[in-house]
C-alpha atoms as a PDB file:
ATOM      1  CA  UNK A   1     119.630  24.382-160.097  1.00  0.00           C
ATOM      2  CA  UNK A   2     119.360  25.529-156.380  1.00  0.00           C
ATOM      3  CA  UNK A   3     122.652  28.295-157.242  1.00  0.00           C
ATOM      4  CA  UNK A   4     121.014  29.240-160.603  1.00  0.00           C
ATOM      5  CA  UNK A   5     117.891  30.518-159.381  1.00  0.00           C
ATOM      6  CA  UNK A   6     119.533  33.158-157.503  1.00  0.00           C
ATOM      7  CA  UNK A   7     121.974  33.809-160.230  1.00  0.00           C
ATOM      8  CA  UNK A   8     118.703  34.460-162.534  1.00  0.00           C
ATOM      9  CA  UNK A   9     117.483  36.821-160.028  1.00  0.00           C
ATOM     10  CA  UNK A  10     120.709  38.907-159.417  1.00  0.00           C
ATOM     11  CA  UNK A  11     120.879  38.688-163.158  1.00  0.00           C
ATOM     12  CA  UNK A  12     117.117  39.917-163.832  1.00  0.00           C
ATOM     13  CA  UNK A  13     117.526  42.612-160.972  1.00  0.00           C
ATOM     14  CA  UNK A  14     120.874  44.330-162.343  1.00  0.00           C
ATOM     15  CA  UNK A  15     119.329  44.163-165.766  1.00  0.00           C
ATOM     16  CA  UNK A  16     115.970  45.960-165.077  1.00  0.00           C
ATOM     17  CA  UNK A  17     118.330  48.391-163.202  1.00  0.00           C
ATOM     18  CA  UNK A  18     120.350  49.256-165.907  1.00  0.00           C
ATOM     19  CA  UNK A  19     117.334  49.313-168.135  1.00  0.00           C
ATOM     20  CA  UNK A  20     115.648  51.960-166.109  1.00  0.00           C
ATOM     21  CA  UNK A  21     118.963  54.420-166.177  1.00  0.00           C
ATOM     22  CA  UNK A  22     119.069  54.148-169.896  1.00  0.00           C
ATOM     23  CA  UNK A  23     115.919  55.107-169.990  1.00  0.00           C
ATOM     24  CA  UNK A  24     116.465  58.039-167.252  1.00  0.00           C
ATOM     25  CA  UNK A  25     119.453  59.124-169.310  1.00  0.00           C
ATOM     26  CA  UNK A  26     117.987  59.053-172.777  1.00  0.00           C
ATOM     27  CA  UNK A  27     114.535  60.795-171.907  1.00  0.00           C
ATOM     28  CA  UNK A  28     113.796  63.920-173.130  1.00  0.00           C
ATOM     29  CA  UNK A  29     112.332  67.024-171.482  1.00  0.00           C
ATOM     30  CA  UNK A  30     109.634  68.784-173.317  1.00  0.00           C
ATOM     31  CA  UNK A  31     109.917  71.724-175.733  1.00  0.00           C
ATOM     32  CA  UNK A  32     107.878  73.797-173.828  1.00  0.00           C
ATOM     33  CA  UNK A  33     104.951  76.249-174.918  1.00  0.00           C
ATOM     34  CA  UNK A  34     105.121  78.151-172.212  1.00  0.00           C
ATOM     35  CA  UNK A  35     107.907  80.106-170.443  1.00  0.00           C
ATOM     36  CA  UNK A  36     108.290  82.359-167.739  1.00  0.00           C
ATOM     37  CA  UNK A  37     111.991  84.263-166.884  1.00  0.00           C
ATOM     38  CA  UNK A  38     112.955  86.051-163.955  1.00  0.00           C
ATOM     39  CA  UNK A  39     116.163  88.095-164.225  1.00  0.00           C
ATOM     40  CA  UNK A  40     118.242  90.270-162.274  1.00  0.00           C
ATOM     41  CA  UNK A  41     120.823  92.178-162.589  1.00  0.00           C
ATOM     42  CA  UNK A  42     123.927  94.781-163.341  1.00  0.00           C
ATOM     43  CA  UNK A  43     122.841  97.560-165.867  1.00  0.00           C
ATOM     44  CA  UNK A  44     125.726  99.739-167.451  1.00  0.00           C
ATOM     45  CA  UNK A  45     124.341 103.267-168.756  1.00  0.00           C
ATOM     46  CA  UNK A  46     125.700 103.804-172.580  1.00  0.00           C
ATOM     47  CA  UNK A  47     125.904 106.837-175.082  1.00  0.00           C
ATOM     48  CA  UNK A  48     124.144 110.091-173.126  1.00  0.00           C
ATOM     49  CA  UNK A  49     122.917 108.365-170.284  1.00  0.00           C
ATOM     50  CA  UNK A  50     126.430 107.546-168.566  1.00  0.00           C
ATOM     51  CA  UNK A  51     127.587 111.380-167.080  1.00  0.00           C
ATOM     52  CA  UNK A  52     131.478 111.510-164.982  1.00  0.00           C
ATOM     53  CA  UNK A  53     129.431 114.449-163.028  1.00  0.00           C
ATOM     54  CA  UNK A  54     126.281 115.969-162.125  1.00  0.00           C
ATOM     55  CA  UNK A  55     127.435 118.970-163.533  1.00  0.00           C
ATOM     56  CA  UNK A  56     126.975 117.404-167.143  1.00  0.00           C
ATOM     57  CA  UNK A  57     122.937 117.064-166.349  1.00  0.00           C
ATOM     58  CA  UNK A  58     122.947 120.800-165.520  1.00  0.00           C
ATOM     59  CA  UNK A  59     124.482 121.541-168.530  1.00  0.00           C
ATOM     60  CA  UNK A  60     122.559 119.373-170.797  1.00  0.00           C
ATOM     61  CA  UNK A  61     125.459 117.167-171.900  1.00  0.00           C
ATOM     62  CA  UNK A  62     123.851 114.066-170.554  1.00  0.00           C
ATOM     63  CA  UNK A  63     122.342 112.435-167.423  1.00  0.00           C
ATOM     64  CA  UNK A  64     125.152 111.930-165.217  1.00  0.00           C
ATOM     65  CA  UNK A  65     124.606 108.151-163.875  1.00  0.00           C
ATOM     66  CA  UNK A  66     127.705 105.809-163.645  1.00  0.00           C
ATOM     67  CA  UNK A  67     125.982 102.720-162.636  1.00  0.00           C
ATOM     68  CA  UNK A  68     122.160 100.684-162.248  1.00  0.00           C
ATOM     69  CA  UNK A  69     120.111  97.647-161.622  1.00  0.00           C
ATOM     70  CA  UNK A  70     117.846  95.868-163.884  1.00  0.00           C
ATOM     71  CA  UNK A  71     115.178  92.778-163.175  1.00  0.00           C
ATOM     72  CA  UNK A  72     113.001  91.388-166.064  1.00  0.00           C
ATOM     73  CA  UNK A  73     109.714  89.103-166.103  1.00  0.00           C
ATOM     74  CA  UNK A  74     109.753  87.635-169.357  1.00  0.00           C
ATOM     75  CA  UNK A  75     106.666  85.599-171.109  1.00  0.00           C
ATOM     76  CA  UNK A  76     107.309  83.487-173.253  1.00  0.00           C
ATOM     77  CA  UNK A  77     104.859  81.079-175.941  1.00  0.00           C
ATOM     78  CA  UNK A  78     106.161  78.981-178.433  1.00  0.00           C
ATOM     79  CA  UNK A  79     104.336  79.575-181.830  1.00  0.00           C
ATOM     80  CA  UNK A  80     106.812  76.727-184.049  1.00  0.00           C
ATOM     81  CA  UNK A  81     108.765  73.638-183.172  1.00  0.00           C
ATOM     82  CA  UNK A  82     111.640  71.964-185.359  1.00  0.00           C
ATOM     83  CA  UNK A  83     114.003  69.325-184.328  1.00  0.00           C
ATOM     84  CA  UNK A  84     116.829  70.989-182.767  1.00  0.00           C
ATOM     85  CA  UNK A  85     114.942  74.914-182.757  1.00  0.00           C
ATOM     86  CA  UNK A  86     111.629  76.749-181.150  1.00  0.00           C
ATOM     87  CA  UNK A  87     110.217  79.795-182.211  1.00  0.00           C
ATOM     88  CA  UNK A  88     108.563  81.906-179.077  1.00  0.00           C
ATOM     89  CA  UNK A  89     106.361  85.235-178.971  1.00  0.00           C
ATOM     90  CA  UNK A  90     107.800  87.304-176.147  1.00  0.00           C
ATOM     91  CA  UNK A  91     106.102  89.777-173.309  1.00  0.00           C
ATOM     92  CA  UNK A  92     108.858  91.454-171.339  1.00  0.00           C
ATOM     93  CA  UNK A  93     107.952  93.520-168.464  1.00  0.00           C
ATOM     94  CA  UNK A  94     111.330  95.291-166.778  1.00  0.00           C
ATOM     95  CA  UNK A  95     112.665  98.221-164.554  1.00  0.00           C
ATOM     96  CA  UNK A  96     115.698  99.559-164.253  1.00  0.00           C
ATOM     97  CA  UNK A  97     117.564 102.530-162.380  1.00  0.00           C
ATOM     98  CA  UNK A  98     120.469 104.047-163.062  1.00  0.00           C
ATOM     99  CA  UNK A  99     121.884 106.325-160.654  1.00  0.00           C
ATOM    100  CA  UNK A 100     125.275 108.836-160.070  1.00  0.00           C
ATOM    101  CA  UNK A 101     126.835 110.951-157.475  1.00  0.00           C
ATOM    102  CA  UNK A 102     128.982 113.657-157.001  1.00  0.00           C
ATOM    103  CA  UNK A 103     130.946 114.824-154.220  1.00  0.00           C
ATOM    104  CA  UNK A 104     130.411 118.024-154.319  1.00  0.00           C
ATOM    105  CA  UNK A 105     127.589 120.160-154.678  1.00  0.00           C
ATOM    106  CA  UNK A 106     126.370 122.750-157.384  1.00  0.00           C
ATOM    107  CA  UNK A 107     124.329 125.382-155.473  1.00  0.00           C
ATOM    108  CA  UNK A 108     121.701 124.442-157.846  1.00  0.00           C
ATOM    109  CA  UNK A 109     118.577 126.146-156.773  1.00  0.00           C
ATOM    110  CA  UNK A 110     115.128 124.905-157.694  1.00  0.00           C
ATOM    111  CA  UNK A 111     114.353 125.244-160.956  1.00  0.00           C
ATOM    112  CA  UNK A 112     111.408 127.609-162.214  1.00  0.00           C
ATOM    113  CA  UNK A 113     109.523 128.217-165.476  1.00  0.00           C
ATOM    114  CA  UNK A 114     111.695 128.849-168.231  1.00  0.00           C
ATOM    115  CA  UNK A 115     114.771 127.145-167.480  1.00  0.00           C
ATOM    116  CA  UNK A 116     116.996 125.924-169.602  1.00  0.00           C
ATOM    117  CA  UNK A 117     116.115 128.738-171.796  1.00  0.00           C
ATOM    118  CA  UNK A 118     116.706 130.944-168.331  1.00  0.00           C
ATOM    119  CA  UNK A 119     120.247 129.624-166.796  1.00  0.00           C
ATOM    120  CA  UNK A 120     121.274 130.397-163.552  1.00  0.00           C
ATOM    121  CA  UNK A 121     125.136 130.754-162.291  1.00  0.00           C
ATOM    122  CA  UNK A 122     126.583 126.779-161.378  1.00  0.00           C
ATOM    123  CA  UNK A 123     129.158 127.819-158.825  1.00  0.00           C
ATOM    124  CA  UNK A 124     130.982 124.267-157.355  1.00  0.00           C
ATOM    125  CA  UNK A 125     130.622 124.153-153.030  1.00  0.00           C
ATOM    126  CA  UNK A 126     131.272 121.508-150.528  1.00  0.00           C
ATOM    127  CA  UNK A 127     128.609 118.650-150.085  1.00  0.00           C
ATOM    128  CA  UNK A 128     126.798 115.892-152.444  1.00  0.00           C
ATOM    129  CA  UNK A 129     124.890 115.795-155.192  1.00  0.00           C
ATOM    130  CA  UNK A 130     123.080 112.901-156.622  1.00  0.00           C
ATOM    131  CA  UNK A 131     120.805 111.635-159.725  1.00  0.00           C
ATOM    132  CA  UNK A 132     118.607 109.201-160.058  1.00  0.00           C
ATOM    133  CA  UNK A 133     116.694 107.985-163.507  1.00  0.00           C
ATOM    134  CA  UNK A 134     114.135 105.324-163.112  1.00  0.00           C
ATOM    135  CA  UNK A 135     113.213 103.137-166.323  1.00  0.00           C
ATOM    136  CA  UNK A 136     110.173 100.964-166.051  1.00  0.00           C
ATOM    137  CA  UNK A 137     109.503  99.080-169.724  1.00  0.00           C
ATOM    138  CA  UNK A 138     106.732  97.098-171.788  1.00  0.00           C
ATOM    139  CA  UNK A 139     108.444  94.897-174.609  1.00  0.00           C
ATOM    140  CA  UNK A 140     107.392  92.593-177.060  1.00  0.00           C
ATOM    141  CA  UNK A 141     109.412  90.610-179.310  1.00  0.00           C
ATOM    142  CA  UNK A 142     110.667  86.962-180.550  1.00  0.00           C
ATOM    143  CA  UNK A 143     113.163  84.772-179.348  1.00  0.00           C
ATOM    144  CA  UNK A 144     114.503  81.731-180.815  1.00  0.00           C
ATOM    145  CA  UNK A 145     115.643  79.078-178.691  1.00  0.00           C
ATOM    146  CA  UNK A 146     118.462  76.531-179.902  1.00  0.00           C
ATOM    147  CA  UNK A 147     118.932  73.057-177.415  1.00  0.00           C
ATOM    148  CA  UNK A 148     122.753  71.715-177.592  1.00  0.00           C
ATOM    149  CA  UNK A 149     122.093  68.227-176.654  1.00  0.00           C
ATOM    150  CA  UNK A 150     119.604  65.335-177.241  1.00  0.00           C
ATOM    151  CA  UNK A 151     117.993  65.301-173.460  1.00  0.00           C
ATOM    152  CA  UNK A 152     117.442  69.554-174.339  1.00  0.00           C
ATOM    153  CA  UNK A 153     118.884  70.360-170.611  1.00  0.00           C
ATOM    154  CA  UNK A 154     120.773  72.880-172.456  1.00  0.00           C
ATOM    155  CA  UNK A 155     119.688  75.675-174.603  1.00  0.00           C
ATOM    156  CA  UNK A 156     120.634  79.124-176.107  1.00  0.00           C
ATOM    157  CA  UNK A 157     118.207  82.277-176.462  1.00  0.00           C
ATOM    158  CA  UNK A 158     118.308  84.893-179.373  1.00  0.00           C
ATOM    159  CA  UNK A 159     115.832  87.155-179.188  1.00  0.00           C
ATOM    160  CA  UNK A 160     114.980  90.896-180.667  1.00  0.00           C
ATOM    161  CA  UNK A 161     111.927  93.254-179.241  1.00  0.00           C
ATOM    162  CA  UNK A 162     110.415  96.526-179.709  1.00  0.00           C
ATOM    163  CA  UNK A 163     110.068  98.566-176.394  1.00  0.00           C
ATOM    164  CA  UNK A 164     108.265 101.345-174.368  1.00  0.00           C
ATOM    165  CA  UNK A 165     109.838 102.988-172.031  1.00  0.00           C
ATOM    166  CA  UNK A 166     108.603 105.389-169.422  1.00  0.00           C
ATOM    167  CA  UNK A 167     111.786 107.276-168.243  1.00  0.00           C
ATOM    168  CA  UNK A 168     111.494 109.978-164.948  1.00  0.00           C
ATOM    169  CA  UNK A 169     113.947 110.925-162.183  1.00  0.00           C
ATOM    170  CA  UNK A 170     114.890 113.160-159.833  1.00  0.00           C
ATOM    171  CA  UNK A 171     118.480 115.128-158.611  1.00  0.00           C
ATOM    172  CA  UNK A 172     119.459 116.314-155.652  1.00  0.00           C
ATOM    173  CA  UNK A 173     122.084 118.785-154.423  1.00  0.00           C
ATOM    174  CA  UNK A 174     122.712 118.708-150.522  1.00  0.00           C
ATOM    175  CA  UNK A 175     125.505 121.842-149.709  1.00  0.00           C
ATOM    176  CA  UNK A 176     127.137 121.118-146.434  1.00  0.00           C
ATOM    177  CA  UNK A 177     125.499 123.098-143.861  1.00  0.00           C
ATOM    178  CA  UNK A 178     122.019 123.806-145.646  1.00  0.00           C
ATOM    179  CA  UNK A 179     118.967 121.970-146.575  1.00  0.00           C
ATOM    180  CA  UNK A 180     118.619 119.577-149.214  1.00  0.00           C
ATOM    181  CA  UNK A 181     117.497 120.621-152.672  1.00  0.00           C
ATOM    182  CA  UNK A 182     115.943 118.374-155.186  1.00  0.00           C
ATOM    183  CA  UNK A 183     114.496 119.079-159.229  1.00  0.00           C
ATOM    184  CA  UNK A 184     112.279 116.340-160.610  1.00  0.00           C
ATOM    185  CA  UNK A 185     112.888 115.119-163.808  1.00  0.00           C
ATOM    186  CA  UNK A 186     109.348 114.704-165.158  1.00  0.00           C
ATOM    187  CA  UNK A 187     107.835 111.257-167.020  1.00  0.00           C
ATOM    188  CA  UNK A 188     108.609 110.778-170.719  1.00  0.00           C
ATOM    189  CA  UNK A 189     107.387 107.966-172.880  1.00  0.00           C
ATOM    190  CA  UNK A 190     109.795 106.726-175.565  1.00  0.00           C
ATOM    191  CA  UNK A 191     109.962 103.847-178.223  1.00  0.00           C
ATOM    192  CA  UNK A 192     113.148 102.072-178.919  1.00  0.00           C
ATOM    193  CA  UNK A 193     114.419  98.326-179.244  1.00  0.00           C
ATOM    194  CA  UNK A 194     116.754  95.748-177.355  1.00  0.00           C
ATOM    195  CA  UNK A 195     118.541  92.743-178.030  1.00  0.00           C
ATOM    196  CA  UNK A 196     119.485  89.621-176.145  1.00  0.00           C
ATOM    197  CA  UNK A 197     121.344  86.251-175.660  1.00  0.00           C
ATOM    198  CA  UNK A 198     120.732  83.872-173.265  1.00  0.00           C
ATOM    199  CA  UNK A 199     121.949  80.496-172.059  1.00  0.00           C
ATOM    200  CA  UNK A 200     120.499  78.408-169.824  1.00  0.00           C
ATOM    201  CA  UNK A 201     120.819  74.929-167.796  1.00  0.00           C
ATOM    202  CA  UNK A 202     117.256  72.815-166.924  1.00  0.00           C
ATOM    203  CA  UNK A 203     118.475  70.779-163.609  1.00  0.00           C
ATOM    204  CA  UNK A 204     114.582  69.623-164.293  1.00  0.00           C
ATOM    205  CA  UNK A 205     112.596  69.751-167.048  1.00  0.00           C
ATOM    206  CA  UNK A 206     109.587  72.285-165.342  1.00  0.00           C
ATOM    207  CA  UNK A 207     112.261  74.877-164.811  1.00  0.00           C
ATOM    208  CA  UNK A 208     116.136  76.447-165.450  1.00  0.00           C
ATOM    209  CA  UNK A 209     118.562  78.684-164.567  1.00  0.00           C
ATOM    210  CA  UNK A 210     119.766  81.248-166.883  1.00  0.00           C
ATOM    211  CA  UNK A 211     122.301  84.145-167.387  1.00  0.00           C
ATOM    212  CA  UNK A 212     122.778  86.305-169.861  1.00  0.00           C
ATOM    213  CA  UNK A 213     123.237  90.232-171.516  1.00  0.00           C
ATOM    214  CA  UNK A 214     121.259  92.463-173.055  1.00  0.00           C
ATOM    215  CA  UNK A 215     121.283  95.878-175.430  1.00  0.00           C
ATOM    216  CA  UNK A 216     118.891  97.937-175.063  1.00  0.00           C
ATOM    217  CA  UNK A 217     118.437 101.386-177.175  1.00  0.00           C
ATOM    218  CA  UNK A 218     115.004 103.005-175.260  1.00  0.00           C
ATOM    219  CA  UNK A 219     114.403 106.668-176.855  1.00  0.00           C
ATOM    220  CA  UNK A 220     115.329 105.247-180.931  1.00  0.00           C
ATOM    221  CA  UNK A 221     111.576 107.430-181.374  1.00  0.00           C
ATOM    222  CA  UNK A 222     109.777 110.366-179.652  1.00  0.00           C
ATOM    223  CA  UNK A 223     112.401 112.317-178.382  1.00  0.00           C
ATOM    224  CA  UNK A 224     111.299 115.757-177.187  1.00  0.00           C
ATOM    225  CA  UNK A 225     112.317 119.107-175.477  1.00  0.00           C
ATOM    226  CA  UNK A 226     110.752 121.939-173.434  1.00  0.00           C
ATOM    227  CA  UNK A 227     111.404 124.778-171.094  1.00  0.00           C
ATOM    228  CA  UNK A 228     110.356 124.152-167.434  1.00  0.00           C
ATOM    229  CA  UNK A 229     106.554 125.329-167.082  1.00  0.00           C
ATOM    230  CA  UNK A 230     106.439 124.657-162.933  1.00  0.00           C
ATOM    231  CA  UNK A 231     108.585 124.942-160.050  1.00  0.00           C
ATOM    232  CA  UNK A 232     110.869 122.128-159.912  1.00  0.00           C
ATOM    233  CA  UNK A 233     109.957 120.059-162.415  1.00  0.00           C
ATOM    234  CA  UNK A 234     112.368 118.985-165.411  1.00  0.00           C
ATOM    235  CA  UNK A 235     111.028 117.857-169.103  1.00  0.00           C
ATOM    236  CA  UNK A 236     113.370 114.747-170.007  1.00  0.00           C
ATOM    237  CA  UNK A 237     114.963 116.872-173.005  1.00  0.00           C
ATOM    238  CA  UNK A 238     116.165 114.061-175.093  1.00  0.00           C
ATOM    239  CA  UNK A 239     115.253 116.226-178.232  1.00  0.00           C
ATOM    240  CA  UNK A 240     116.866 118.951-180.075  1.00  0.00           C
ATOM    241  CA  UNK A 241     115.408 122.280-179.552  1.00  0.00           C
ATOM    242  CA  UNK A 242     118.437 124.955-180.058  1.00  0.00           C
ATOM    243  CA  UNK A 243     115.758 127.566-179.558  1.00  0.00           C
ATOM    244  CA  UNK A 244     115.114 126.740-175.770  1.00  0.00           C
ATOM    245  CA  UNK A 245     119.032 126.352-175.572  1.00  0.00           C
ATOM    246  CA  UNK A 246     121.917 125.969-177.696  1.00  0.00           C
ATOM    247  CA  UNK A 247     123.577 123.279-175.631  1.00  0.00           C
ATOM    248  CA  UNK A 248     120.055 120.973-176.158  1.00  0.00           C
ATOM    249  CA  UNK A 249     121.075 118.513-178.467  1.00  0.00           C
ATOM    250  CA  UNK A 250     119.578 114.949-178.856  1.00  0.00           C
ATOM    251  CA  UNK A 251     120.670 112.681-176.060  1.00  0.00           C
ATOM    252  CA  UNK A 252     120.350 108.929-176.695  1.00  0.00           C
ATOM    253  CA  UNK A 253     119.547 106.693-173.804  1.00  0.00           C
ATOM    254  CA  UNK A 254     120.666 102.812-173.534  1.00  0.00           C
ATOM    255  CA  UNK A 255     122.133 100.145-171.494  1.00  0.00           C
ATOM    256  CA  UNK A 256     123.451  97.065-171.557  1.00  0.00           C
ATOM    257  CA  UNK A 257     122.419  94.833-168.856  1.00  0.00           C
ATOM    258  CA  UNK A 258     123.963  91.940-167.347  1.00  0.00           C
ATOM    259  CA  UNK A 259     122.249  89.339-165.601  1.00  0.00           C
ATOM    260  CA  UNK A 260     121.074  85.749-164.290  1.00  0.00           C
ATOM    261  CA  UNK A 261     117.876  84.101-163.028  1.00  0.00           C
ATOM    262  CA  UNK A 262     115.604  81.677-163.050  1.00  0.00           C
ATOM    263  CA  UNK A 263     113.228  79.855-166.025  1.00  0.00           C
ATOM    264  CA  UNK A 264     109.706  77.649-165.505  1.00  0.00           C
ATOM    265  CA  UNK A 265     108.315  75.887-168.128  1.00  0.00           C
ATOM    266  CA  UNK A 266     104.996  74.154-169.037  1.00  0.00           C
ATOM    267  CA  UNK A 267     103.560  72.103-171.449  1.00  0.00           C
ATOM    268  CA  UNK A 268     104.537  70.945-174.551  1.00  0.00           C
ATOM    269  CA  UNK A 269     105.816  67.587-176.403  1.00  0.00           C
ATOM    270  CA  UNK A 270     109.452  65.529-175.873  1.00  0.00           C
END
């Protein structure tokens, strides 16, 4: 009897153990009602955005960047729960910049009322010339979220939104030797849409870590054009308008975006 006690105990011990892994193991995190993301990343200009020189801005081809940055805070609020599925309403605030440079310079003086409609000679020189387009956004959208396992550590993100996008810039064009020029390119407000997957990993069940891409198309509506009215400031001239220019065609502007982060969540039921 004296040797079974302590058997019993061992026994009792190793079993409540066990018993409290399973239940570790099998517990499930919430499906939560609120999100929050915080991304950052790579964005690579597409269509008339992405330029091989700055030349291409001055001639109203495109806008002459090779290469940007992008960071989201996304809000997320689950409106439906199913079994394996959620269902969230989705308030994306984002900025990205895209920039290029050239190494060489244009001789580009500052631009005054009239131009492009007014051109003035583009002769090539020693020096630099850069561009940079800054893209701060509003979005709001859906996303449906998919968990891959029982324990939902693991999850998938679809979502679709509708965007606003207030694009501006500026170039510069340094010649060796001389000062540095610059044009602005002034603020235009623009409607379009993006896309996006994500996947991500919940280490915890209040929070995750994510990666994932992105398509964005930002001027889909109110593209417009105009000749320069003030020294040194550039409309966007995204629109047509053959009668300021017959090289001003529409330009499209998107991105896709590349990108990791991290995810908190609250609420909600296992």
């Amino acid at each position: 009897m004296k040797k079974l006690i302590p058997a019993l105990i061992v026994l009792v011990f190793i079993s409540s153990n066990l018993y409290s892994q399973t239940e570790i193991i099998t517990s499930k995190y919430t499906k939560p009602f609120f999100s929050i993301d915080a991304d950052f990343g790579y964005a690579l200009p597409l269509f008339d955005l992405s330029g091989s020189s700055i030349k291409e801005f001055y001639d109203l081809k495109s806008y002459s960047t090779s290469a940007g940055y992008t960071g989201n805070l996304k809000f997320g609020f689950t409106v439906a729960n199913f079994k394996w599925t959620q269902l969230r309403v989705k308030l994306t605030l984002g900025y990205s910049r895209f920039m290029g440079t050239d190494n060489v310079a244009y001789s580009f003086p500052k631009v005054t009322p009239g131009w492009p409609t007014t051109t003035y000679p583009l002769v090539q020189t020693s020096g630099e010339s850069t561009i940079n387009i800054h893209h701060p956004m509003t979005a709001v959208g859906m996303d449906y979220v998919v968990f891959t396992d029982s324990k939902r550590t693991s999850l998938f993100t679809f979502g679709g939104d509708l965007t606003l996008t207030g694009m501006f810039g500026k170039i510069t064009d340094q010649r060796s030797g001389y000062g540095e020029e610059y044009n602005n390119i002034t603020s235009a407000v623009r409607f379009g849409f993006g896309i996006n997957t994500v996947y991500t990993f919940r280490p915890a069940s209040w929070m995750g870590i994510n990666t994932g891409i992105r398509f964005q198309m930002s001027n889909l509506l109110g593209k417009t054009s105009a000749a320069v009215t003030e020294d040194r400031d550039i409309p966007f001239n995204d629109g047509e308008d053959l009668s300021i220019n017959p090289n001003l065609k529409s330009r499209n502007i998107g991105y896709f975006g590349f990108f990791g982060g991290v995810s908190f969540y609250m609420g909600g039921k296992k």
